[in-house]
PDB file of N, CA and C in Angstrom:
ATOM      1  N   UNK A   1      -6.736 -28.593 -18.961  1.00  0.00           N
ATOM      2  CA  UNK A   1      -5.753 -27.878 -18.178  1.00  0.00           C
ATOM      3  C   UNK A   1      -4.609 -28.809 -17.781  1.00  0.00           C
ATOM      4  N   UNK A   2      -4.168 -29.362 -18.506  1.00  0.00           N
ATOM      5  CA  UNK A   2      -3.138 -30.791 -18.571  1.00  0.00           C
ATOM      6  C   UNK A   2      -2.062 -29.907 -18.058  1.00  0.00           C
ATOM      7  N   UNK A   3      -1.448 -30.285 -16.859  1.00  0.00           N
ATOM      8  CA  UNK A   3      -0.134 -29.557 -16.297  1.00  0.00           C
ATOM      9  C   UNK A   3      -0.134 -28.427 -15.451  1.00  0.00           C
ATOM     10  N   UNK A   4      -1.115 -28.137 -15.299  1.00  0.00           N
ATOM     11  CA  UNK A   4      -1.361 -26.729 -15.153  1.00  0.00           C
ATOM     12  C   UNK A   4      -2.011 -26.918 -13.537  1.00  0.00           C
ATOM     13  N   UNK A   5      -2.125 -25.998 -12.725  1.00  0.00           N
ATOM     14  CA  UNK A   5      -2.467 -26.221 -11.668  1.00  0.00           C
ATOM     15  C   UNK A   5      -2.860 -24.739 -11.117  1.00  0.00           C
ATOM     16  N   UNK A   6      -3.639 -24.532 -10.014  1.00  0.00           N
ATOM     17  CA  UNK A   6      -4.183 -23.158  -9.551  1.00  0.00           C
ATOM     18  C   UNK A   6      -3.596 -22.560  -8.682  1.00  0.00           C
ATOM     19  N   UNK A   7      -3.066 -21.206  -8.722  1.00  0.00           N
ATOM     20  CA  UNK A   7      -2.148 -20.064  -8.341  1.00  0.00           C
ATOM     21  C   UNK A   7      -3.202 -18.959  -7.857  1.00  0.00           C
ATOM     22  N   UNK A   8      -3.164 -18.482  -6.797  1.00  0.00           N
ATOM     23  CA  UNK A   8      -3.538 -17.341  -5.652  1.00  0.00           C
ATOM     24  C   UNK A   8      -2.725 -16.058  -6.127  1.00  0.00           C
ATOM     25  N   UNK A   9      -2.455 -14.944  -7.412  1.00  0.00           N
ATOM     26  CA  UNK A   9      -1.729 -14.137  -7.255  1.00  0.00           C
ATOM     27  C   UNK A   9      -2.097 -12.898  -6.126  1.00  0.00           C
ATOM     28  N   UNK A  10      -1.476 -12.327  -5.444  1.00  0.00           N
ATOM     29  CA  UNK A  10      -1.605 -11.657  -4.789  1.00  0.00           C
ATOM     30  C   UNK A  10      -0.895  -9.922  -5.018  1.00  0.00           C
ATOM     31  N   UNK A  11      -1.429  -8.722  -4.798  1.00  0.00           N
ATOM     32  CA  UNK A  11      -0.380  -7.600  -4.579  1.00  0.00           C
ATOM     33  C   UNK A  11      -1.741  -6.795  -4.272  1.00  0.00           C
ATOM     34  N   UNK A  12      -1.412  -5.216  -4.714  1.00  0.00           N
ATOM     35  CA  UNK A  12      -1.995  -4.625  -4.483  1.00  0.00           C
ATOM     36  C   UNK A  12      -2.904  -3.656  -5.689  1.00  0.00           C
ATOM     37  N   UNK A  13      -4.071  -2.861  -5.474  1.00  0.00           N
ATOM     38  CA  UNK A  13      -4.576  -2.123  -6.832  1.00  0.00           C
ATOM     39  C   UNK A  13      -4.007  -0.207  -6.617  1.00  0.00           C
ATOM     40  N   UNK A  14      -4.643   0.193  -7.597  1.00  0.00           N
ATOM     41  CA  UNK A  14      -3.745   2.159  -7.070  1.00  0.00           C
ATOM     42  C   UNK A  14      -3.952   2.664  -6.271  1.00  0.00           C
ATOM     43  N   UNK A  15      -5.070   2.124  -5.080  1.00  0.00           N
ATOM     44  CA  UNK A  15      -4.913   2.868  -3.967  1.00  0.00           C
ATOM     45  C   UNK A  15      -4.312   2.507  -2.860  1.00  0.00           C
ATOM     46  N   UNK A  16      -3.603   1.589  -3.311  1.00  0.00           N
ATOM     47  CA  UNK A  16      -2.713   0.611  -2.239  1.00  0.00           C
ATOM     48  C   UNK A  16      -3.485  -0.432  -1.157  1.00  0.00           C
ATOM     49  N   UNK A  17      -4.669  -0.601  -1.851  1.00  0.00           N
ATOM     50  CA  UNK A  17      -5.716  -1.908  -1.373  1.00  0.00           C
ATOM     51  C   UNK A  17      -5.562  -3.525  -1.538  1.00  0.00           C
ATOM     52  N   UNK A  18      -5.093  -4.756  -0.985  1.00  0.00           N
ATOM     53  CA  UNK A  18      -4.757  -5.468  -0.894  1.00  0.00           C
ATOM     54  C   UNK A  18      -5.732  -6.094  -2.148  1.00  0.00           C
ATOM     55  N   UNK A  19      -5.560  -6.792  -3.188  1.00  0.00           N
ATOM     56  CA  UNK A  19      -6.097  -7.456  -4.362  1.00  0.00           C
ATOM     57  C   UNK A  19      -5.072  -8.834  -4.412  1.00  0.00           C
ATOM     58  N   UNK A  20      -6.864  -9.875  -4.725  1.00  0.00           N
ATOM     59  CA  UNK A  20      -6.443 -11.849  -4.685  1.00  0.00           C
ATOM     60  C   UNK A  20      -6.879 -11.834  -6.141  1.00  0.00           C
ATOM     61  N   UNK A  21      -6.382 -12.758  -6.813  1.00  0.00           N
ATOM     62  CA  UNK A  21      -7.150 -13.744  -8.046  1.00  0.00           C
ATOM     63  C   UNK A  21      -6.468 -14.933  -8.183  1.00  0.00           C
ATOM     64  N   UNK A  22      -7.315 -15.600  -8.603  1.00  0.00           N
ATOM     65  CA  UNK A  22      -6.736 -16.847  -8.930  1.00  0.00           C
ATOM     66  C   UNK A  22      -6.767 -17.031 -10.367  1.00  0.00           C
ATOM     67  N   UNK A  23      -5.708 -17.644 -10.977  1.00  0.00           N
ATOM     68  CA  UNK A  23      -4.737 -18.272 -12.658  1.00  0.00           C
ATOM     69  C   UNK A  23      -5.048 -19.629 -11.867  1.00  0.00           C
ATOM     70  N   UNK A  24      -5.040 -20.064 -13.709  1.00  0.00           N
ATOM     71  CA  UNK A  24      -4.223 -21.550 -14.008  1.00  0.00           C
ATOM     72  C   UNK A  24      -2.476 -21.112 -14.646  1.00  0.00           C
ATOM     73  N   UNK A  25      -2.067 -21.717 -14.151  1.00  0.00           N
ATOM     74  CA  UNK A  25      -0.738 -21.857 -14.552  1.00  0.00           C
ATOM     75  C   UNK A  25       0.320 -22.966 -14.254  1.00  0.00           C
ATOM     76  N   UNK A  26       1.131 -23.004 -14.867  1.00  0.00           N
ATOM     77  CA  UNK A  26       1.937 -24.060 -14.573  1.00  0.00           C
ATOM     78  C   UNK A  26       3.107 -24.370 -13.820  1.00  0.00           C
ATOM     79  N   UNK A  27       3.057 -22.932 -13.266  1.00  0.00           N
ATOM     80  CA  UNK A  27       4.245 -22.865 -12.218  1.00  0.00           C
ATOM     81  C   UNK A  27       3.887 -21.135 -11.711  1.00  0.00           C
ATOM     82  N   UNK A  28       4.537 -21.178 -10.323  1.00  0.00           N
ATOM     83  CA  UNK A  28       4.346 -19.912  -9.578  1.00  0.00           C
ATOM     84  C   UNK A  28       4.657 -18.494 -10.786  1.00  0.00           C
ATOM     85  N   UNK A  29       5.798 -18.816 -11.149  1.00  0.00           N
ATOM     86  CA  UNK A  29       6.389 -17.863 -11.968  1.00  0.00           C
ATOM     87  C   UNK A  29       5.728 -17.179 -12.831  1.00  0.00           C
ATOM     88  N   UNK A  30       5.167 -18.788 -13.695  1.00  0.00           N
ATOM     89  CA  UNK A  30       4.246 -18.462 -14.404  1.00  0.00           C
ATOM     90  C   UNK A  30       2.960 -17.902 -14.519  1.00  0.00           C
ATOM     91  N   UNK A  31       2.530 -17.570 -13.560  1.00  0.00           N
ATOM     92  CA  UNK A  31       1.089 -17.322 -12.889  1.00  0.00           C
ATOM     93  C   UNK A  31       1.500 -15.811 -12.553  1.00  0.00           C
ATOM     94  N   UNK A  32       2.684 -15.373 -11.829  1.00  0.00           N
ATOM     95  CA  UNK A  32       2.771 -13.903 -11.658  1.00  0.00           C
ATOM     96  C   UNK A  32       3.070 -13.494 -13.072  1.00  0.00           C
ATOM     97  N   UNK A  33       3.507 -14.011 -14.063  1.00  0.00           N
ATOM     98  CA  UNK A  33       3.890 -13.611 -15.046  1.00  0.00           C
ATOM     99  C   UNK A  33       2.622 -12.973 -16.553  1.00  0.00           C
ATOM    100  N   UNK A  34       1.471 -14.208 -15.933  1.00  0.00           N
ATOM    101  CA  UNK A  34       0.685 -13.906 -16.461  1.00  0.00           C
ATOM    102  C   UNK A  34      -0.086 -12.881 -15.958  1.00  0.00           C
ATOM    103  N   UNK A  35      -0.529 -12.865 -14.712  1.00  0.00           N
ATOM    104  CA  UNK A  35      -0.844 -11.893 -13.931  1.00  0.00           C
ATOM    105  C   UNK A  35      -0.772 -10.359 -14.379  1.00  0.00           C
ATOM    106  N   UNK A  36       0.751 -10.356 -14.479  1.00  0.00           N
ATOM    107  CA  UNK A  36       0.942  -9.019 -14.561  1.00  0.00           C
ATOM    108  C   UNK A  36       0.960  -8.462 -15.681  1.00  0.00           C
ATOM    109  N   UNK A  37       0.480  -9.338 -17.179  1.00  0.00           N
ATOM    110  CA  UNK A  37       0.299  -8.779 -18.635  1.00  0.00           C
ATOM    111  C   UNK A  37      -1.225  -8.431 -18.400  1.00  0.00           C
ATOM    112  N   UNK A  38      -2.089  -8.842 -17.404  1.00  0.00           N
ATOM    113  CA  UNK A  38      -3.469  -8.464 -17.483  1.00  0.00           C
ATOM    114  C   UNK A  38      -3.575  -6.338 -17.068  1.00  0.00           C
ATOM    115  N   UNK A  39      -4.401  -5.781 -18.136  1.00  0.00           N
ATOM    116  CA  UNK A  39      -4.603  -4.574 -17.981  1.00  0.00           C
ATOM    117  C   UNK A  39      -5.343  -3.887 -16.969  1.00  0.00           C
ATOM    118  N   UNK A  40      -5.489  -4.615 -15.642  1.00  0.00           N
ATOM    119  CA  UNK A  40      -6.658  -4.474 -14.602  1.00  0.00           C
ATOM    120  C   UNK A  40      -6.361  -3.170 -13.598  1.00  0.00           C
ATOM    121  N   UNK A  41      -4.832  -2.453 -13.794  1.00  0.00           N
ATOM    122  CA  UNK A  41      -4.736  -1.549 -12.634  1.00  0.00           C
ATOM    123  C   UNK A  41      -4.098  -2.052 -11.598  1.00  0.00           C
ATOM    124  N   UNK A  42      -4.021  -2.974 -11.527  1.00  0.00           N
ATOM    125  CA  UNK A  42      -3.497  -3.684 -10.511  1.00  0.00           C
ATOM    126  C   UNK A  42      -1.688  -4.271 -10.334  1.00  0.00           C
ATOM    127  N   UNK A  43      -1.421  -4.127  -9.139  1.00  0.00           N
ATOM    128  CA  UNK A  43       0.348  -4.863  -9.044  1.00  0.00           C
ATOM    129  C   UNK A  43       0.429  -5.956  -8.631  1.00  0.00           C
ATOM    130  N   UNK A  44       0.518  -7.041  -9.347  1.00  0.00           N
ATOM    131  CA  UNK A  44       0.926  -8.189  -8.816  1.00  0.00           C
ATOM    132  C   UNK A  44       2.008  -8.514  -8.352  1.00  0.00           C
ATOM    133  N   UNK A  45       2.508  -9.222  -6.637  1.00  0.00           N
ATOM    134  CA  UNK A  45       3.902  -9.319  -6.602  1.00  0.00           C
ATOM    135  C   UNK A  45       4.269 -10.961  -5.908  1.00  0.00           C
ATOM    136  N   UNK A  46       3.143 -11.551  -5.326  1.00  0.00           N
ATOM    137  CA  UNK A  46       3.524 -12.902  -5.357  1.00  0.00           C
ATOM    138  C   UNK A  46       2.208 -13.788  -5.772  1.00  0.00           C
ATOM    139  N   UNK A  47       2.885 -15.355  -6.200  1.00  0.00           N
ATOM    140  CA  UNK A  47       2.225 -16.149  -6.196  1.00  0.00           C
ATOM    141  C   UNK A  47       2.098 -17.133  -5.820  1.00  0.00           C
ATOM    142  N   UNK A  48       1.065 -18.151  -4.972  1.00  0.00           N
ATOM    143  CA  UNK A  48       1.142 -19.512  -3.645  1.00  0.00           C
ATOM    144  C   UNK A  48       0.022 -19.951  -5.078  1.00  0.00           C
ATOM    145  N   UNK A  49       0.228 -21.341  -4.637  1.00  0.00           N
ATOM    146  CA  UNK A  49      -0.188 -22.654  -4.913  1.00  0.00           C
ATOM    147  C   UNK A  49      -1.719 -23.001  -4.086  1.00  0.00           C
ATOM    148  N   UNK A  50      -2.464 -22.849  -4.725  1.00  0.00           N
ATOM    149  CA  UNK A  50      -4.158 -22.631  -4.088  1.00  0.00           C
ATOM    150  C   UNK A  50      -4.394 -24.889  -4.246  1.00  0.00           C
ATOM    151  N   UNK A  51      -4.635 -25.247  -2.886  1.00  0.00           N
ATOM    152  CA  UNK A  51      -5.347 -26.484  -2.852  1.00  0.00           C
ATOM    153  C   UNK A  51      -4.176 -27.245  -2.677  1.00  0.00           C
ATOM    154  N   UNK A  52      -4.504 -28.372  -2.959  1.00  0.00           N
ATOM    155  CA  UNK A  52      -3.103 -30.012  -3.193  1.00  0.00           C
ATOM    156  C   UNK A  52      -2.878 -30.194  -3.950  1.00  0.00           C
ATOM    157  N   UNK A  53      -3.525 -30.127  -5.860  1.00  0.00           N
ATOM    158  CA  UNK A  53      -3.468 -30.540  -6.828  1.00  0.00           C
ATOM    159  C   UNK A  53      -3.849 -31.797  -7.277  1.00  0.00           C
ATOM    160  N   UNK A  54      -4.711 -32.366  -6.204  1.00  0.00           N
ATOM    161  CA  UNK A  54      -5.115 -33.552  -6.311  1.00  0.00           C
ATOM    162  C   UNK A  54      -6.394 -33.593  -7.133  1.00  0.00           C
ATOM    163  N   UNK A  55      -7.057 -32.393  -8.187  1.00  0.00           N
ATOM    164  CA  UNK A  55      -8.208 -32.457  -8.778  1.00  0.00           C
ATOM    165  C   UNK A  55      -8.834 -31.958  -8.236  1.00  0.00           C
ATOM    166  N   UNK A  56      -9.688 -31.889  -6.939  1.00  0.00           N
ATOM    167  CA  UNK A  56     -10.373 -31.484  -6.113  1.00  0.00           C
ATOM    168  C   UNK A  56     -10.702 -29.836  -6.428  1.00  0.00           C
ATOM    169  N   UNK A  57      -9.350 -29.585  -6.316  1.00  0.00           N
ATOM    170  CA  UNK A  57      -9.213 -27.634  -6.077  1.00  0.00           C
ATOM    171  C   UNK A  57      -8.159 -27.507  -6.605  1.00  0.00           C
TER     172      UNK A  57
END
């Protein structure tokens, strides 16, 4: 996962119920971006930076 670091996307699913997952990605952007090609039902609308990036988390 060289570059890549862990993203919290956040939005909501169709009944307007608050939905978390976490991506690897390499930037915020990138992480909602991927997010939202997944077929799950779900709206993704932001993405935070999960941990320090220090390896750990």
């Amino acid at each position: 996962m060289l570059g890549k670091r862990k993203y919290m996307v956040s939005g909501h699913d169709a009944e307007g119920k608050y939905v978390e997952k976490e991506v690897w990605a390499s930037s915020a952007r990138n992480a909602l971006n991927i997010s939202q090609e997944w077929n799950d039902g779900n709206t993704y609308t932001v993405a935070r930076k999960v941990g320090c990036g220090c390896g750990g988390n």
